[in-house]
Protein backbone atom coordinates (compact mmCIF):
# COMPACT_ATOMS: atom_id res chain seq x y z
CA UNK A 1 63.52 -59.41 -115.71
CA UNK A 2 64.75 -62.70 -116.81
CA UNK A 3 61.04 -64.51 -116.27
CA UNK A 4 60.37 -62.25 -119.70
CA UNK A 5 61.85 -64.39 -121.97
CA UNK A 6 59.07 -67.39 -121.45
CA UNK A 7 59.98 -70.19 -124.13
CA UNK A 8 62.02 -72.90 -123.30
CA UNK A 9 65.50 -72.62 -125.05
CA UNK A 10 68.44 -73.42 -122.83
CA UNK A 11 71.86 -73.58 -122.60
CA UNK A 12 73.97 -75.74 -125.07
CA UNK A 13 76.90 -75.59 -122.88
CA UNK A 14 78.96 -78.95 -122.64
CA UNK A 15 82.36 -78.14 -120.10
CA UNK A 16 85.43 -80.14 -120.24
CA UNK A 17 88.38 -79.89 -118.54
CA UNK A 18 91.74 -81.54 -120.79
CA UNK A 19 92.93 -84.67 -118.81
CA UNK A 20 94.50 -87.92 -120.11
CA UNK A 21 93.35 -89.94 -123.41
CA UNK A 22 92.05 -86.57 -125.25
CA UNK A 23 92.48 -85.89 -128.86
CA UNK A 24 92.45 -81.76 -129.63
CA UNK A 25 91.31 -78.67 -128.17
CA UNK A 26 88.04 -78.69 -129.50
CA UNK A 27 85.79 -75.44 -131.01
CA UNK A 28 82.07 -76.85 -131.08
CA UNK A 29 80.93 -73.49 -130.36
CA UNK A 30 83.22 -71.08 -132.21
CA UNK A 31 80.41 -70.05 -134.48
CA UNK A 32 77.29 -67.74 -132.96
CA UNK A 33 74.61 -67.85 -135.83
CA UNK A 34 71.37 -65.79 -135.16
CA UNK A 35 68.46 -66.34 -137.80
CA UNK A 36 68.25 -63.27 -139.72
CA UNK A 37 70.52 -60.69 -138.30
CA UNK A 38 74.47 -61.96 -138.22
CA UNK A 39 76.88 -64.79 -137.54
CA UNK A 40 79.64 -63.92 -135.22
CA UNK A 41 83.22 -66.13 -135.63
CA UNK A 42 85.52 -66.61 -132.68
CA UNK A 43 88.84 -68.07 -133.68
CA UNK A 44 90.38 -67.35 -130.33
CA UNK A 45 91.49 -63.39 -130.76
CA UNK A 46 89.98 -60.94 -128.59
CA UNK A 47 88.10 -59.71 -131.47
CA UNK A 48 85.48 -62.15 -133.02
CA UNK A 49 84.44 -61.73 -136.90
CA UNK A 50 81.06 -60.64 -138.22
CA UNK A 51 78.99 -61.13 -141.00
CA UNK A 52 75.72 -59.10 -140.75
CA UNK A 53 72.63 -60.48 -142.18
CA UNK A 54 69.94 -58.77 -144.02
CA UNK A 55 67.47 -57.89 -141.48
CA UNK A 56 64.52 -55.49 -140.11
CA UNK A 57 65.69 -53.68 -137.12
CA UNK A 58 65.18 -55.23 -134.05
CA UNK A 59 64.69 -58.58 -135.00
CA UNK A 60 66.56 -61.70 -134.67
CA UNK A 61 67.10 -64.37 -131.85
CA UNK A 62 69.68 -67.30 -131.15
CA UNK A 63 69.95 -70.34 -132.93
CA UNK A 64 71.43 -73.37 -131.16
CA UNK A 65 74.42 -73.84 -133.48
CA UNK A 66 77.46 -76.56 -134.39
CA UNK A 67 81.25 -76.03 -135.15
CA UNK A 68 83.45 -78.34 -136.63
CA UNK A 69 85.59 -79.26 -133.11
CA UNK A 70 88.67 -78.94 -135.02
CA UNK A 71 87.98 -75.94 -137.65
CA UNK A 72 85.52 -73.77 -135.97
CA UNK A 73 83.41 -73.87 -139.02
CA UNK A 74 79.12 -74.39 -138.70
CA UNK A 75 78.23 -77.63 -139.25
CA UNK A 76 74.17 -76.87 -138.42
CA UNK A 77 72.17 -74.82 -136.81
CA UNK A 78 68.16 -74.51 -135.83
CA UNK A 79 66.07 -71.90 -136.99
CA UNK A 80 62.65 -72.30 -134.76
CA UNK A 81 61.43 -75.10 -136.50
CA UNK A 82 64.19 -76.62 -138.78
CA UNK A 83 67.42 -77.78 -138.52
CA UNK A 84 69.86 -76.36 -141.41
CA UNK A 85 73.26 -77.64 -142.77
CA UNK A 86 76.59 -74.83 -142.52
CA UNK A 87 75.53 -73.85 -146.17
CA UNK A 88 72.19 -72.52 -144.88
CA UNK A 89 69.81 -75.63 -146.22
CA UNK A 90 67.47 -77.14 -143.96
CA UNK A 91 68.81 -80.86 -143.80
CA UNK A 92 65.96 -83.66 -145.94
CA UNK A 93 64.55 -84.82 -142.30
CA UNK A 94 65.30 -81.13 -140.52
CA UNK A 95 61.77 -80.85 -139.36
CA UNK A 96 61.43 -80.01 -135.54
CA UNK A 97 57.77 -79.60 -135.97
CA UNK A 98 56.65 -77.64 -132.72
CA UNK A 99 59.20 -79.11 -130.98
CA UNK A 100 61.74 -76.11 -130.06
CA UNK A 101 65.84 -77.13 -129.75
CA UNK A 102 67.26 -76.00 -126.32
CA UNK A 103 70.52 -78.02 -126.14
CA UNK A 104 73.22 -80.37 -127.99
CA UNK A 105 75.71 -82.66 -126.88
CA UNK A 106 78.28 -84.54 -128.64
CA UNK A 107 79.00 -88.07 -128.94
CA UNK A 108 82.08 -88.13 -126.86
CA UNK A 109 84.89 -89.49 -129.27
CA UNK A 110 82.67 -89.22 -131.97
CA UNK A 111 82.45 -85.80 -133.94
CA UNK A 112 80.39 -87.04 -136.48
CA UNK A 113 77.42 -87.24 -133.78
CA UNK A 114 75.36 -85.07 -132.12
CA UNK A 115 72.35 -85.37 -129.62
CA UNK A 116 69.80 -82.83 -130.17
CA UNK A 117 67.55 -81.66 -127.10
CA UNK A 118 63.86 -80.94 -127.97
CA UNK A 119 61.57 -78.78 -125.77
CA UNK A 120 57.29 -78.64 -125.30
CA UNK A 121 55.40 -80.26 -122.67
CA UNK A 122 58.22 -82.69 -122.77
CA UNK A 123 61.85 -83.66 -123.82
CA UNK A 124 62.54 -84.91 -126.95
CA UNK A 125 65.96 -85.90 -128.96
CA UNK A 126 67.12 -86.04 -131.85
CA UNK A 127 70.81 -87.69 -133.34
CA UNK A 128 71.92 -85.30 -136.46
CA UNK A 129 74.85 -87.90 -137.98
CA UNK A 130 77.05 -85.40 -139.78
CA UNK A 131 77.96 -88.72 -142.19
CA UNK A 132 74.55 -88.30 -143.77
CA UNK A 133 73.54 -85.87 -146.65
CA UNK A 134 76.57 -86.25 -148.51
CA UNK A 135 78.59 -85.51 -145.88
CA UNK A 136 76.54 -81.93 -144.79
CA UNK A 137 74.82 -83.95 -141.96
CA UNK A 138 71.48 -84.51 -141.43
CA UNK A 139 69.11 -85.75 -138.84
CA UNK A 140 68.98 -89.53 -138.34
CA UNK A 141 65.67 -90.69 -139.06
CA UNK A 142 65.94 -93.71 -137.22
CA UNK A 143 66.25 -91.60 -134.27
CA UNK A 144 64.20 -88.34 -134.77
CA UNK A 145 61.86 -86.75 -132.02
CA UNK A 146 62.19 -89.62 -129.52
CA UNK A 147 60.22 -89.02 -126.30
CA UNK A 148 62.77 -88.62 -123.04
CA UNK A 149 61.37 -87.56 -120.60
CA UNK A 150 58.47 -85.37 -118.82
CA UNK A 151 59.05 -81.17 -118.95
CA UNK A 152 62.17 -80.39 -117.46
CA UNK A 153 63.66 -76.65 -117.52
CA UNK A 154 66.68 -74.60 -116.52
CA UNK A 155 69.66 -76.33 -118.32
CA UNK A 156 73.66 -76.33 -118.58
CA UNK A 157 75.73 -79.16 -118.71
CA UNK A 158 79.64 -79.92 -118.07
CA UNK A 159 81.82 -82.91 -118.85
CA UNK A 160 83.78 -85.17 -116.96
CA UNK A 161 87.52 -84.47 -116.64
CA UNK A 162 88.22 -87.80 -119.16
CA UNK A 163 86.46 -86.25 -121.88
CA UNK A 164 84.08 -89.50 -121.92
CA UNK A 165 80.88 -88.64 -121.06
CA UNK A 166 78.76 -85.11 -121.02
CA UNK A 167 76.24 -84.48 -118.60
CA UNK A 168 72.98 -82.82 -119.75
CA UNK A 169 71.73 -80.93 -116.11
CA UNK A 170 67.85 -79.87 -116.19
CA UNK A 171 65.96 -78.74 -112.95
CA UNK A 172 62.32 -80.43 -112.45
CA UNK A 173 59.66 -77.50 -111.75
CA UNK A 174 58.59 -76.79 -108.55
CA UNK A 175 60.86 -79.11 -106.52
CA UNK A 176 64.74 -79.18 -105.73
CA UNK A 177 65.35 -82.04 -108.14
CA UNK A 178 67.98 -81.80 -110.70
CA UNK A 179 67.67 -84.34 -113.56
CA UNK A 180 71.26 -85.68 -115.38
CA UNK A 181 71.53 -87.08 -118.47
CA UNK A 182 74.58 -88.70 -119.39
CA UNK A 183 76.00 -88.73 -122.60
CA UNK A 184 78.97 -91.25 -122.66
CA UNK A 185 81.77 -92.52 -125.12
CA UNK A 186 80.85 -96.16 -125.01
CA UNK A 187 76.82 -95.98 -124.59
CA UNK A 188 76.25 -92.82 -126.04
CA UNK A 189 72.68 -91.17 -124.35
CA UNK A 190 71.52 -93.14 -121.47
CA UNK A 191 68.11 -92.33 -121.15
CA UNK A 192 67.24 -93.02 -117.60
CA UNK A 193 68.30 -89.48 -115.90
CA UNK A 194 70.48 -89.56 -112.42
CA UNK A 195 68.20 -87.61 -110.11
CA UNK A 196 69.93 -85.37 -107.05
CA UNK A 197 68.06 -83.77 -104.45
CA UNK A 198 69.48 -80.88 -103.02
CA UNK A 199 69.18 -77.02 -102.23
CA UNK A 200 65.62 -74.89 -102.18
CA UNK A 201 62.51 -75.89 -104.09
CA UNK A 202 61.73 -73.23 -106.99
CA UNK A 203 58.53 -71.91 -107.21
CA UNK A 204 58.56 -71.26 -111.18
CA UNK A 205 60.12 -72.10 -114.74
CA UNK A 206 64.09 -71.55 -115.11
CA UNK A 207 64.76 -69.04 -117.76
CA UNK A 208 67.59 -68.97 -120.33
CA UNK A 209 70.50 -68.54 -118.35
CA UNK A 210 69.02 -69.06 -114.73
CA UNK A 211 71.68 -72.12 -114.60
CA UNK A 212 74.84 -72.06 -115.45
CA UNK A 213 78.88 -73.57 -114.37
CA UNK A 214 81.39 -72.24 -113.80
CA UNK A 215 83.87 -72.42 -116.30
CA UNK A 216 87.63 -72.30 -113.60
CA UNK A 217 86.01 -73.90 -110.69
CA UNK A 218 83.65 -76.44 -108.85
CA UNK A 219 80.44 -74.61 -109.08
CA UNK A 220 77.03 -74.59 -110.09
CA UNK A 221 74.41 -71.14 -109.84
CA UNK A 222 71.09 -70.48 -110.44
CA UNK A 223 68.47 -68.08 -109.58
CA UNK A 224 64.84 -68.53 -108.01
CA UNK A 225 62.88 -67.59 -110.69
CA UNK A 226 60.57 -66.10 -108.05
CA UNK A 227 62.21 -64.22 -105.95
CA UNK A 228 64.85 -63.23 -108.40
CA UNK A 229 67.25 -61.56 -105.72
CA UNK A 230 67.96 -65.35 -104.40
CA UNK A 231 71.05 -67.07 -105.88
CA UNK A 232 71.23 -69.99 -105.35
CA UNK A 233 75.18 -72.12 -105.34
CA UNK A 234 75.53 -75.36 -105.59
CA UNK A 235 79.24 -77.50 -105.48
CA UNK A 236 79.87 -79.49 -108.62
CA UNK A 237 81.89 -82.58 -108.75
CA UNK A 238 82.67 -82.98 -113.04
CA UNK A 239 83.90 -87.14 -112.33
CA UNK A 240 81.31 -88.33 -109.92
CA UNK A 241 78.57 -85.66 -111.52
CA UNK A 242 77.59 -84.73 -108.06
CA UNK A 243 75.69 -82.13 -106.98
CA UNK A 244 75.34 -80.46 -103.15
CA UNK A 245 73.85 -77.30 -102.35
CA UNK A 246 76.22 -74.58 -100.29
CA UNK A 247 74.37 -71.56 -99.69
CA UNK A 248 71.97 -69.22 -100.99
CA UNK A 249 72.75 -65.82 -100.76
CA UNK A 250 70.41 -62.97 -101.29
CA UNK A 251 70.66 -60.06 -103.53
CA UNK A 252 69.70 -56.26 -102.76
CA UNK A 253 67.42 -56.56 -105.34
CA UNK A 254 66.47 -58.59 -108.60
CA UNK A 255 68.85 -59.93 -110.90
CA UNK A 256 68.85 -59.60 -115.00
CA UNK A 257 71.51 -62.06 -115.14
CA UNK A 258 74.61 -63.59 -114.05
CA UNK A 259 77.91 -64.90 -115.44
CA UNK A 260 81.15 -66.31 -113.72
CA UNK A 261 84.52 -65.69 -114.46
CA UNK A 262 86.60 -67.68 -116.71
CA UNK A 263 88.98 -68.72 -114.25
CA UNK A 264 88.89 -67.04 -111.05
CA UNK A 265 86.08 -67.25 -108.29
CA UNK A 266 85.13 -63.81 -109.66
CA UNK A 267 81.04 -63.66 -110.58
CA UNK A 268 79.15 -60.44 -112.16
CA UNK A 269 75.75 -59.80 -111.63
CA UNK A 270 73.41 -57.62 -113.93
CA UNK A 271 71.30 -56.21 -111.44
CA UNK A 272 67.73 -54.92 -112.75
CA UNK A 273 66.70 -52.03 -109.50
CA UNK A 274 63.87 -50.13 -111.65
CA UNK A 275 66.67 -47.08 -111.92
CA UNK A 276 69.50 -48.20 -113.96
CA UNK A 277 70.95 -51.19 -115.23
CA UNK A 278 74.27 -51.59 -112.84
CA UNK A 279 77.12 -53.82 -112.72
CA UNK A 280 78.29 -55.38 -109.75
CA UNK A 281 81.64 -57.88 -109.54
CA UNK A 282 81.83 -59.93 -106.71
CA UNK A 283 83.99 -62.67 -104.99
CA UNK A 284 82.37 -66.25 -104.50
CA UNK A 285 85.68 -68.11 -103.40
CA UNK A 286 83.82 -68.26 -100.17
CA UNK A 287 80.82 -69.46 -98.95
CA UNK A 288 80.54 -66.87 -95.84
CA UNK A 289 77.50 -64.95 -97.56
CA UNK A 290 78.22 -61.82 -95.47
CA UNK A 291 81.93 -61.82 -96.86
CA UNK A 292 80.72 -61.96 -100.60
CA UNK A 293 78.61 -59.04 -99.93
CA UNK A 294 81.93 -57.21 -98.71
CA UNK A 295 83.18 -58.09 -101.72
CA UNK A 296 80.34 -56.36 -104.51
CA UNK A 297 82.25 -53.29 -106.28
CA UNK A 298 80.14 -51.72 -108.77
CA UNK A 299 81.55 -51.16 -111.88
CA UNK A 300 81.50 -48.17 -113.73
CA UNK A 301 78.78 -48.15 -116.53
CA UNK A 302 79.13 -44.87 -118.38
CA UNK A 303 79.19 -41.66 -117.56
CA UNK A 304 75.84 -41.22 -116.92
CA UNK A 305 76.03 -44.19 -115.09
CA UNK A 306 74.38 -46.67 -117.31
CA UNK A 307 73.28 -47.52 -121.26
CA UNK A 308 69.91 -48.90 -120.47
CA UNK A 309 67.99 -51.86 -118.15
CA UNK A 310 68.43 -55.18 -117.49
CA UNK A 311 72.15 -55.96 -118.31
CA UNK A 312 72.06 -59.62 -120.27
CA UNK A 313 75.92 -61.48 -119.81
CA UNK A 314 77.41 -64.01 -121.79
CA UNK A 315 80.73 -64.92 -121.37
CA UNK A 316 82.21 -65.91 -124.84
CA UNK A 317 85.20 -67.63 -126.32
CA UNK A 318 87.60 -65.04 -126.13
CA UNK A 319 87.49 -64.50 -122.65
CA UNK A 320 85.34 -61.34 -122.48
CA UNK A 321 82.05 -61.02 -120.68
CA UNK A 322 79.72 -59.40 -122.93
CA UNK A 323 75.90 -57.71 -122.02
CA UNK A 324 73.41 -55.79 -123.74
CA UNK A 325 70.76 -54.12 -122.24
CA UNK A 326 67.31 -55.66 -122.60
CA UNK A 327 65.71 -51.99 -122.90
CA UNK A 328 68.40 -49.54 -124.04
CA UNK A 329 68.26 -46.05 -123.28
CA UNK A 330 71.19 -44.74 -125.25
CA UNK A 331 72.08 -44.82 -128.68
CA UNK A 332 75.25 -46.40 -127.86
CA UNK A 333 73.37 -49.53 -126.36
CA UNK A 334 71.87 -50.62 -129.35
CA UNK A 335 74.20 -51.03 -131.88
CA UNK A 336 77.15 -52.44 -129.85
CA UNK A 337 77.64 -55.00 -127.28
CA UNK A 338 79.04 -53.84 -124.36
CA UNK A 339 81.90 -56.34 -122.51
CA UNK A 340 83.88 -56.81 -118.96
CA UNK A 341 87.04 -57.15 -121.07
CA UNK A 342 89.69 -58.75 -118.39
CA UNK A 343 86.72 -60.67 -116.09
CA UNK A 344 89.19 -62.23 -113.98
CA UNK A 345 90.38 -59.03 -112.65
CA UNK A 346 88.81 -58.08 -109.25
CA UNK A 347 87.95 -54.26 -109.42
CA UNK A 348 88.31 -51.91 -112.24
CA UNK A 349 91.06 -53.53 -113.40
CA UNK A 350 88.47 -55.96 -115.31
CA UNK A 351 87.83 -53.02 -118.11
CA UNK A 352 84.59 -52.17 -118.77
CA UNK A 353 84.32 -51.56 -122.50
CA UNK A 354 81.32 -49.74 -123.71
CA UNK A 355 81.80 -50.47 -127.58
CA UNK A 356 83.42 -53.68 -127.02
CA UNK A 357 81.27 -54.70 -130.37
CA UNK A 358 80.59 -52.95 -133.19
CA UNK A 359 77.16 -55.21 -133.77
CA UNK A 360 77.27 -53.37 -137.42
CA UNK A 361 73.26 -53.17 -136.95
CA UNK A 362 70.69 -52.10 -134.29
CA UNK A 363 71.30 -54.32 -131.47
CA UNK A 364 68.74 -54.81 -128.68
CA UNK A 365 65.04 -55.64 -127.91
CA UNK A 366 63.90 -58.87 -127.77
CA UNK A 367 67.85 -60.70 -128.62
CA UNK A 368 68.77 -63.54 -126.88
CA UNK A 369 72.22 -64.82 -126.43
CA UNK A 370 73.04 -68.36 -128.48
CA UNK A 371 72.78 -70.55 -125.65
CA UNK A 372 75.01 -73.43 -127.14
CA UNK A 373 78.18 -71.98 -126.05
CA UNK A 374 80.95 -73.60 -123.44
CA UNK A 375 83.88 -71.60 -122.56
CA UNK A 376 86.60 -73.49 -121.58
CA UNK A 377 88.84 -76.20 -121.70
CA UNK A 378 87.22 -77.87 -125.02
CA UNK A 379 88.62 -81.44 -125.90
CA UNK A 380 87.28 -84.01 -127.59
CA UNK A 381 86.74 -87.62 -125.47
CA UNK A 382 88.18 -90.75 -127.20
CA UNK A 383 86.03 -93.73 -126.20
CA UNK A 384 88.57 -95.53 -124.42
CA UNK A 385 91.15 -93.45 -122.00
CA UNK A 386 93.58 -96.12 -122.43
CA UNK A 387 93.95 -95.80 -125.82
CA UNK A 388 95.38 -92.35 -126.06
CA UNK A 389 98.98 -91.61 -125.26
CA UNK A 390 99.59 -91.52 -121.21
CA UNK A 391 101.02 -88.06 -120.43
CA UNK A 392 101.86 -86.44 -116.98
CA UNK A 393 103.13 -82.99 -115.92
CA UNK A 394 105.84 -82.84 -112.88
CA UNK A 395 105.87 -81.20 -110.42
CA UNK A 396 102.30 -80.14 -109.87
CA UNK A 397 101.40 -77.23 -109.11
CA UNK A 398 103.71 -75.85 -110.99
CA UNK A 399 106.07 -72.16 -110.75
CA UNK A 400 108.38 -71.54 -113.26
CA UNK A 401 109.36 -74.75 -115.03
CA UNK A 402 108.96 -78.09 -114.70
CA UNK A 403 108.34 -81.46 -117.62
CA UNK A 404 105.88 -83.18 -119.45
CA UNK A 405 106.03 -87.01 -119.70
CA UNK A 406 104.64 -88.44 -122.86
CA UNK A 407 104.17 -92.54 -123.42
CA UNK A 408 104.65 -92.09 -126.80
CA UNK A 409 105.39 -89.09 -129.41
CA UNK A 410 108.00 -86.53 -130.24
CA UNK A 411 106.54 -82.83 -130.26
CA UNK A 412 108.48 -80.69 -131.88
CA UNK A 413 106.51 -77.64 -130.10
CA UNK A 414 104.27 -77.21 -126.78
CA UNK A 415 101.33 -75.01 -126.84
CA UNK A 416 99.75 -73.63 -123.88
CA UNK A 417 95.90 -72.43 -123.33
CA UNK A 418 94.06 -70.50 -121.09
CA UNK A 419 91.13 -71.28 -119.45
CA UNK A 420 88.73 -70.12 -122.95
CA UNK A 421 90.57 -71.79 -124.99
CA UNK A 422 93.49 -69.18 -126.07
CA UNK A 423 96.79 -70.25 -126.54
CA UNK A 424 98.97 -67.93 -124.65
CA UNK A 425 102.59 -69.71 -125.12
CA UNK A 426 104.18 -71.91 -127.86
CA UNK A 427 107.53 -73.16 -126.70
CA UNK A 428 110.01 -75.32 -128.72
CA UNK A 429 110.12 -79.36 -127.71
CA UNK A 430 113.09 -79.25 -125.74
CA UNK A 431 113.78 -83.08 -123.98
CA UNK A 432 114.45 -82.48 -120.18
CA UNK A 433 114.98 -85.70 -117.97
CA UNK A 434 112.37 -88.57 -119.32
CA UNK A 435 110.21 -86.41 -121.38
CA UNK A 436 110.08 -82.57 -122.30
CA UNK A 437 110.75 -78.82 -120.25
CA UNK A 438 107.92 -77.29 -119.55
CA UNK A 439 108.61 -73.46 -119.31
CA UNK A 440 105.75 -71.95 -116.91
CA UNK A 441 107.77 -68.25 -116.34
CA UNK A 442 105.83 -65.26 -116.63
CA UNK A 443 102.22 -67.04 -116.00
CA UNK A 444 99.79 -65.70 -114.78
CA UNK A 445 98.59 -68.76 -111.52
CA UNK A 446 95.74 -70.44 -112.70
CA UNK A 447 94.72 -73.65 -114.63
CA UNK A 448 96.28 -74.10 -118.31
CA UNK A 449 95.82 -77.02 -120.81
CA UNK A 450 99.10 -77.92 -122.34
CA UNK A 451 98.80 -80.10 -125.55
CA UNK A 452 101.96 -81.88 -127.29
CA UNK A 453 102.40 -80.91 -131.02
CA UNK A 454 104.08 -83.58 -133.44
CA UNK A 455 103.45 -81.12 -136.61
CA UNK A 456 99.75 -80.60 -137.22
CA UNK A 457 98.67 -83.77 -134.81
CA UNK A 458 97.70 -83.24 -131.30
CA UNK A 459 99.94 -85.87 -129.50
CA UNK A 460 97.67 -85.09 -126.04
CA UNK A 461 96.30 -82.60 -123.49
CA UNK A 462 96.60 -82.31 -120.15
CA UNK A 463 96.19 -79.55 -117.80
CA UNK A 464 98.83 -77.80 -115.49
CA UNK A 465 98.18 -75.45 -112.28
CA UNK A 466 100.10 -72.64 -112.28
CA UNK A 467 101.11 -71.67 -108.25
CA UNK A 468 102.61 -68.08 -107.82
C-alpha cells in the first residue's frame, strides 16, 4: 500500500504552462539518477537512454536530481545525505546531515539557482548556486539548512502561467490545510506560506505520490492516507494559486497509486485488491462521481491477468505512464518497467506495454520513483514579463491554420510541442498578414506550446489550443 514507503521524500515537480515573456522549453528533469543502480536520459523520444550502475540486486532508490534547463544534462543530485555535482562528487558544503531532500525549485529566470527542500521534524532549505565550485555548483553556505517551517507532508508543486513564480504545495497533518510556498522571479523564496483551507481533514502522513497535478488541466488529487480508497480532487487555479475542493470520490477498494494523463482528463489508478495488481483508466472531466465510475475500463495486464501487486505510476517525459509492481510475481516484472504507452487514449487504445523498459537489471522491491520530475510545458520565467518579446497567436482556439504575432524577431522556423515536452511539428517561417502562418492541420485538439526559432535562440513561447 502506499503508507509502506514511510520517509518523507516528495515530489520535485515544478508545472509550467508557456505564456508570454518566456525564454526556452526547459528540461530540469530530463535526467532520472538512482544511487547505485542506473541513470535513465530522456531527450524527448519515446525511448529514454540507460546507463546501469554497478549494483546488488534489489537495491537502489530515487535521488532528487537537476538538469541543465537547456541541455538535459545533471547538474546535482542527493544521495541520502549529500548533495553531489553531475560528475558524481559530493559538492565542498554537500552535507544534508539527517536532513532528507524531498523537493527543488528553481529560481524563476535564474538557472543558476536552485531551492533545495529539506525534510525531519521540520522543513528546511537549502540554495545550491550552480556559479560556485568552479562552475559544478555547490551549496551556498550563506544559506544552508535554514529552518522554514514546522513538518509539513504530501508535496507537488506547479507554476504560474508567466513562468515567474513556482509554487511549493505541502498538506499540514491531520487537518485540511494546504501550505504554499512561493518561489518568485523578483523575491525569490518567500518564506511566509499562503495557507488554503479546503476539502476533508486527513487522518495520517501523505506518502510519495499521494499529491500530485495534473499536467493538461486544472486539477489537483490526492488520496486519504487512511482510507486509501478515498480520492480526493481539488480545482487548481496556476495564476491566482488557488485551491477549492470538488469532490471526493470513493474507490472499490485501496489504491497503490495514481497518475493523470498528460493532456486529457484521462486518470489511471493502480488498484492494490489483495488478488492482483489491476489497472483501471478512468474519465475525471466531470465531477458527477457516479459518471466517473461509468467510466473505469480495466486494462488488460497480461495474460494471466497481472505481473505482480501494487502497480506504482509515474508519468515521465516522453509521454508514457510507466509502473512497476511493488511485489512482483513474474519474472517479467522485475527486470522491466511496464508503461500505458498512448495515456491519453480512453480504452485500449492507450497500449499497455509489458516490456516497455528493458531496466537492464532486476527491477523491483523496495524502488521508488525520482520524485523531482514535471511533465509538461517546461519554460524558464524571465524576471520581468515585459522584457521578453510580446507574442500572440490568432485566432484562438485554433483548427487548421491561423498566425503568430511576434514584437520583435524573425524565425526562420516554428516548432511545435506537445503537452510533455515533444516537438511534434517544425514548419518553415513563412510571414502571413502582421506576423507568421501558423499551420495547425493534422493535430491532434489539445494544448501545444509553439516557440519562434531565429537559428539556435528561442525568440518566445506561447501556447495554442487546438479545436477539432
Amino acid at each position: 500500500m502506499m503508507g509502506r514507503r514511510s520517509i518523507l521524500i516528495c515530489a520535485c515537480l515544478f508545472l509550467a504552462v508557456g505564456a508570454v515573456g518566456q525564454v526556452g522549453a526547459t528540461r530540469y528533469f530530463d535526467t532520472w539518477h538512482f544511487n547505485d543502480s542506473l541513470t535513465i536520459y530522456f531527450n524527448g523520444t519515446a525511448t529514454p537512454t540507460l546507463d546501469p550502475h554497478t549494483t546488488p540486486p534489489h537495491s537502489g532508490y530515487s535521488n532528487l536530481s537537476i538538469s541543465d534547463p537547456f541541455t538535459g544534462s545533471l547538474i546535482f543530485y542527493v544521495n541520502g545525505g549529500e548533495v553531489l555535482d553531475g560528475t558524481g562528487s559530493v559538492v565542498p558544503h554537500g552535507s544534508l546531515g539527517s536532513l532528507g531532500a524531498f523537493a527543488c525549485l528553481p529560481h524563476p529566470g535564474d538557472p543558476d539557482r536552485f531551492y533545495l527542500f529539506l525534510g525531519g521534524d521540520s522543513i528546511y532549505y537549502s540554495v545550491f548556486d550552480r556559479t560556485l565550485n568552479g562552475g559544478l555548483g555547490d551549496i551556498d553556505p550563506g544559506e544552508h539548512r535554514i529552518a522554514l517551517w514546522d513538518r509539513l507532508d504530501g508535496t507537488t508543486a506547479f507554476t504560474n502561467s508567466a513562468g515567474t513564480r513556482h509554487t511549493l504545495v505541502c498538506h499540514a497533518l491531520f487537518t485540511n490545510d494546504f501550505y504554499l510556498f512561493h518561489v518568485t522571479a523578483n523575491n525569490g523564496l518567500e518564506p511566509t506560506p499562503e495557507v488554503i483551507t479546503t476539502g476533508p481533514i486527513l487522518a495520517g502522513s501523505l506518502p510519495p505520490g499521494g499529491i500530485k497535478v495534473a499536467p493538461g488541466t486544472d486539477r489537483l488529487a490526492l488520496v486519504d492516507p487512511l482510507h486509501e480508497e478515498q480520492l480526493c480532487m481539488f480545482s487548481l487555479d496556476r495564476n491566482t494559486a488557488q485551491i477549492e475542493h470538488l469532490f471526493t470520490y470513493h474507490w472499490r477498494d485501496s489504491l497503490s497509486s495514481f497518475e493523470f494523463a498528460p493532456a486529457s482528463d484521462l486518470f489511471y489508478i493502480g488498484d492494490n485488491d489483495g488478488v492482483d495488481g489491476s489497472l483501471y483508466q478512468l474519465n475525471m472531466g466531470s465531477t458527477d462521481t457516479a459518471q466517473i465510475s461509468a467510466s473505469a475500463e480495466r486494462l488488460d495486464v497480461g495474460q494471466l491477468g497481472n505481473l505482480g501487486w501494487r502497480p506504482i505510476l509515474q508519468l515521465a517525459p516522453n509521454g508514457v505512464v510507466y509502473y512497476f509492481y511493488d511485489i512482483p510475481v513474474e519474472d517479467v516484472a522485475t527486470n522491466h518497467l511496464q508503461g500505458i504507452l498512448q495515456p491519453d487514449v480512453p480504452g485500449a487504445g492507450c497500449q499497455v506495454d509489458l516490456e516497455a523498459l528493458d531496466m537492464q537489471q532486476p527491477w523491483a522491491w523496495w524502488r521508488w520513483w525520482p520524485w523531482v520530475y514535471w511533465p509538461v510545458h517546461n519554460a524558464v520565467g524571465i524576471a520581468e514579463e515585459s522584457s521578453g518579446p510580446r507574442i500572440s497567436v490568432h485566432p484562438m482556439p485554433m483548427r487548421d491554420a491561423g498566425w503568430l504575432s511576434l514584437e520583435t524577431g524573425d524565425p526562420d522556423r516554428i516548432e511545435w510541442l506537445d503537452m510533455t515536452g515533444r516537438i511534434v511539428r517544425v514548419q518553415q517561417g513563412m510571414p502571413h498578414r502582421d506576423g507568421w502562418r501558423l499551420d495547425a492541420s493534422g493535430l491532434a485538439s489539445g494544448t501545444y506550446l509553439v516557440r519562434p526559432m531565429e537559428g539556435d535562440q528561442v525568440i518566445g513561447t506561447v501556447p495554442v489550443m487546438v479545436e477539432r
